[in-house]
Protein backbone atom coordinates (compact mmCIF):
# COMPACT_ATOMS: atom_id res chain seq x y z
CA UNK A 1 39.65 63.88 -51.99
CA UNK A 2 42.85 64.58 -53.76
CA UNK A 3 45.28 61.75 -54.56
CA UNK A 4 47.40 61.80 -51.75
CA UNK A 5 44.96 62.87 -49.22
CA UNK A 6 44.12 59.85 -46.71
CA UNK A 7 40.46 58.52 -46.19
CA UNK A 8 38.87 60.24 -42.88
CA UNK A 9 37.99 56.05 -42.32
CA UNK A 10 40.06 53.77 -43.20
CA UNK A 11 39.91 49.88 -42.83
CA UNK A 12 42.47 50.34 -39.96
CA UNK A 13 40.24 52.71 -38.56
CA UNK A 14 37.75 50.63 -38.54
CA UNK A 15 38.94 47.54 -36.84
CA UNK A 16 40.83 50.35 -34.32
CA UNK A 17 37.42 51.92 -33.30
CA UNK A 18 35.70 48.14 -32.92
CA UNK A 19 39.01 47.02 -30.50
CA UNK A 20 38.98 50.32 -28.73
CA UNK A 21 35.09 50.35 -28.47
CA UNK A 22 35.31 46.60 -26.64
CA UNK A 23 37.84 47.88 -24.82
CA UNK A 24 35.98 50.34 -23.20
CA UNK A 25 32.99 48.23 -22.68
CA UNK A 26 35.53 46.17 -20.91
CA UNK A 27 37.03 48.79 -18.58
CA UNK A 28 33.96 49.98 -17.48
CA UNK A 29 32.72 46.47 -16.83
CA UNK A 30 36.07 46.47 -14.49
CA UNK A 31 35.65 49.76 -12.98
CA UNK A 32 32.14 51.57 -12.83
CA UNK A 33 31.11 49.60 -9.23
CA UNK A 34 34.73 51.60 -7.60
CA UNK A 35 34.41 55.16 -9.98
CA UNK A 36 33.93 58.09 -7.06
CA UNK A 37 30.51 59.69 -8.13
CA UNK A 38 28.00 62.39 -6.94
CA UNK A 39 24.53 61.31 -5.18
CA UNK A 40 23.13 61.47 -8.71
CA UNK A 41 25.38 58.58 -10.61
CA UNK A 42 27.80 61.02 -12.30
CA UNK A 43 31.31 60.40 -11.93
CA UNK A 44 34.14 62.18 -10.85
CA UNK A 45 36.50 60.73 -13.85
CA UNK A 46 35.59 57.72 -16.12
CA UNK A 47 38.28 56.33 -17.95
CA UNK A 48 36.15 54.47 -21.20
CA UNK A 49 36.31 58.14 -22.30
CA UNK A 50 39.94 58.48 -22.25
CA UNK A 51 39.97 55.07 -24.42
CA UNK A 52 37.48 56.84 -26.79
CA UNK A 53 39.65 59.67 -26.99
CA UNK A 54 43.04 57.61 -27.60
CA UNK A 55 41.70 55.69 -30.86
CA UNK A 56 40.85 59.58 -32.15
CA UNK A 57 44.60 60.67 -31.52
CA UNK A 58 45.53 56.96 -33.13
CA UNK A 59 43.51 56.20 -35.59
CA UNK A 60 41.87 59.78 -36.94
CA UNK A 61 38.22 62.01 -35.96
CA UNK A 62 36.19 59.36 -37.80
CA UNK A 63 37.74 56.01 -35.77
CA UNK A 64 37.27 58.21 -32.77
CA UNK A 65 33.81 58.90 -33.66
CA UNK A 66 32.77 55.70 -34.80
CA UNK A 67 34.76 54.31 -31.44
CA UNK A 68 32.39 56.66 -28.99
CA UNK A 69 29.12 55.00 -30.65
CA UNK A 70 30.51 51.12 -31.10
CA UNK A 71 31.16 52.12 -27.17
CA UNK A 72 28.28 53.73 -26.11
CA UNK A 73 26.29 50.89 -27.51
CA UNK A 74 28.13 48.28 -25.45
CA UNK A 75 27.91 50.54 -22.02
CA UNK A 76 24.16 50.08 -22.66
CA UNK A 77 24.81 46.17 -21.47
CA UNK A 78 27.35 47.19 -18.11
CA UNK A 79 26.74 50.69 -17.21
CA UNK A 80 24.69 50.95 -13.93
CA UNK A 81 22.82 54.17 -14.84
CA UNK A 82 21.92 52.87 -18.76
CA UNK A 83 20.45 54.33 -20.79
CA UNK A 84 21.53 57.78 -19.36
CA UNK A 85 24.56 57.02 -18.60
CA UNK A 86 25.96 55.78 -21.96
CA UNK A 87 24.02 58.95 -23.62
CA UNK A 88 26.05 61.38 -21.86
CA UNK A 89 28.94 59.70 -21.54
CA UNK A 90 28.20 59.62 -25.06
CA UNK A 91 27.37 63.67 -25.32
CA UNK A 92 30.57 65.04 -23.32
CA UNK A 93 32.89 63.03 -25.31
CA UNK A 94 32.05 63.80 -28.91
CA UNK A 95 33.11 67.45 -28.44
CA UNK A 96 36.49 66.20 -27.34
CA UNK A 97 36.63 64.58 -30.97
CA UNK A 98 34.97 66.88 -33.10
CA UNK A 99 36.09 70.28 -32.09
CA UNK A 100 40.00 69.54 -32.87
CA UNK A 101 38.77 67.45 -36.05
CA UNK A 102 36.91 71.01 -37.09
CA UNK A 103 39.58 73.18 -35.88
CA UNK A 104 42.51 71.25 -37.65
CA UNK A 105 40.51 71.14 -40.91
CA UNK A 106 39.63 74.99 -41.14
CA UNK A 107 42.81 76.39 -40.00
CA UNK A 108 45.01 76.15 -43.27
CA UNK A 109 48.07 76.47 -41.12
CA UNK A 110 47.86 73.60 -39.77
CA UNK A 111 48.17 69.94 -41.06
CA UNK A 112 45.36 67.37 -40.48
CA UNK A 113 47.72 64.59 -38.73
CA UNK A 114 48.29 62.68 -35.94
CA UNK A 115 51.71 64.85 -35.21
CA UNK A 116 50.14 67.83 -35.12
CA UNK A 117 48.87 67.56 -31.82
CA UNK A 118 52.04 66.59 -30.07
CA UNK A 119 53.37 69.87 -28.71
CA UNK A 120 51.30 73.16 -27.82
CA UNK A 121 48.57 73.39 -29.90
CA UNK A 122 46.96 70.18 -28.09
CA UNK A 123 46.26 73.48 -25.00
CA UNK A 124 44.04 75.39 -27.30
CA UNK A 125 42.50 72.64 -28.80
CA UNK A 126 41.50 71.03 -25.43
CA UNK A 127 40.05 74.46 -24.10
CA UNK A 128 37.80 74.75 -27.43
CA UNK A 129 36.66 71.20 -26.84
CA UNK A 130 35.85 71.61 -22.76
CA UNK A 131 34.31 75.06 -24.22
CA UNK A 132 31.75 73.37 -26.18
CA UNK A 133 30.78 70.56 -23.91
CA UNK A 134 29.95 72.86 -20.80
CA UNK A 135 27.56 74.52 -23.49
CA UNK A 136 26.11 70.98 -24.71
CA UNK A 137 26.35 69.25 -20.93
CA UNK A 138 24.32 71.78 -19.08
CA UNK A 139 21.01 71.68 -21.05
CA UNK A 140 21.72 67.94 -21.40
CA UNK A 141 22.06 67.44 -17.59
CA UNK A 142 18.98 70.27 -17.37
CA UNK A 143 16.62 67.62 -19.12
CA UNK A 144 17.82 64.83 -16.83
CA UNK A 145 16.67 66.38 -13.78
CA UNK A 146 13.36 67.33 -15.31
CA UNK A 147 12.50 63.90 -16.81
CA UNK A 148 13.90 61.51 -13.92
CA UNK A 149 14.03 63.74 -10.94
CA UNK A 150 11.19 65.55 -11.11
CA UNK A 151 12.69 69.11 -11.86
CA UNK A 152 15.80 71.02 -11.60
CA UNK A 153 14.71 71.37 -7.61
CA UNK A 154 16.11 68.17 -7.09
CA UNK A 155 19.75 69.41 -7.64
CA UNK A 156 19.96 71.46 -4.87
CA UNK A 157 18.08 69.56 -2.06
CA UNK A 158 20.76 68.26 -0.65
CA UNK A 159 22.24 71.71 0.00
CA UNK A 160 19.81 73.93 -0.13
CA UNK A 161 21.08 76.02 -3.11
CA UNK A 162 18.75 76.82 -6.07
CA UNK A 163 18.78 73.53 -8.20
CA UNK A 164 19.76 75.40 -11.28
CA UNK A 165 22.78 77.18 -10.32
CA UNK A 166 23.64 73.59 -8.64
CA UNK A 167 23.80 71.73 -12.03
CA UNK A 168 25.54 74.40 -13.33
CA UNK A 169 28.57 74.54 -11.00
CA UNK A 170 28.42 70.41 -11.33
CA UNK A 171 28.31 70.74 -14.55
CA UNK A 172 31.60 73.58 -15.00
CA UNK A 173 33.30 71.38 -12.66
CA UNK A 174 33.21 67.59 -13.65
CA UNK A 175 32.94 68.30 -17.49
CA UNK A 176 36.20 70.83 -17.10
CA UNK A 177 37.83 67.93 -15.14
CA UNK A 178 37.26 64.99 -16.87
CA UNK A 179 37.72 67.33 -20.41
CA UNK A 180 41.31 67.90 -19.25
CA UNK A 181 41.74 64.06 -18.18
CA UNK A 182 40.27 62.90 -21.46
CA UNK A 183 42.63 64.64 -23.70
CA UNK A 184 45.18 65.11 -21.07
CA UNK A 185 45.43 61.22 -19.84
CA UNK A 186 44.85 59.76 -23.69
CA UNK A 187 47.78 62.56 -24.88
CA UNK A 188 50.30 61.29 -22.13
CA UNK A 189 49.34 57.63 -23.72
CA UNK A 190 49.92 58.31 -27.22
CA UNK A 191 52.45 60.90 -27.18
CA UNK A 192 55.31 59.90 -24.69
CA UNK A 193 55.07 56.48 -25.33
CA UNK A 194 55.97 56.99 -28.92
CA UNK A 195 52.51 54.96 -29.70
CA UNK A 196 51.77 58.20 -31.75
CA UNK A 197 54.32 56.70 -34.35
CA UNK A 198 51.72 54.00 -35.69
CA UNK A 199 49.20 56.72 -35.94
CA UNK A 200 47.50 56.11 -39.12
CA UNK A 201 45.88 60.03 -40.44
């Protein structure tokens, strides 16, 4: 780390991921008996991720990071579909952390910093991230059938589609949706509000 360059954690970041962790475990406490979901438990939007996703645009990738686990760990104690639940709440969010985190670090053009992500390049950077959690979601959601509903079958019962292609067009659909309302929702947050000002990477 050079001499100006600013820790990926700091002890702001810390305390930011812990208070934005709770705070999660608190709005899901608060919301997950009303949250519109398929017969199978998975929602149509869940704002804890959208929390998750605001301390990484506050408080850097690492706070963000750190936030999704301090929170996953606490959904374990008010999520009605735990363990799965948390896991893949847990799974779909990450990407939305770690693929702008990777992008903004390899691409020399562009500075590592909060401010970087106010204007355009926030579009690409949410496509990459939706991008990579279709490709980790579907195998993830795959396994679930297999291990608690008895095969991929199960998917399609209710319409009698081929269970596969079933999970897959669930799983383009809610992870596209709720990829745009994580970033999209947490940006509109940070951004607008002039919160981004007290970002601290």
């Amino acid at each position: 780390m050079s001499s100006g360059e600013k820790p990926l954690l700091s002890v702001t970041g810390m305390v930011g991921a812990a208070i934005f962790g709770a705070l999660g475990a608190v709005v899901a406490f608060m919301t997950a008996p009303y949250l519109p979901r398929l017969a199978w438990g998975i929602a149509w939007i869940d704002p804890v991720s959208i929390i998750w996703v605001a301390c990484f645009l506050i408080f850097g990738a690492a706070a963000g990071i750190l936030c999704c686990f301090i929170g996953t760990v606490a959904l374990m104690f008010v999520d009605p579909f735990t363990p799965v639940g948390p896991v893949m709440k847990l799974l779909a969010t990450l990407p939305m952390i770690l693929i702008p985190f990777i992008i903004l670090k390899l691409k020399k053009s562009w500075n590592y910093s909060s401010i970087e992500l106010k204007g355009k390049k926030i579009i690409p950077l949410t496509l990459a991230s939706i991008a990579v959690r279709l490709i980790i979601m579907f195998p993830a959601n795959v396994l679930v059938f297999i291990f608690m509903f008895g095969g991929v079958e199960s998917a399609g019962s209710l319409w009698g589609l081929q269970g596969i292609w079933v999970i897959l067009a669930v799983v383009i659909v809610i992870n596209t949706l709720q990829g745009i309302w994580d970033i999209g929702i947490s940006w509109l947050i940070v951004y607008p509000t002039k919160i981004y000002q007290y970002a601290t990477w």
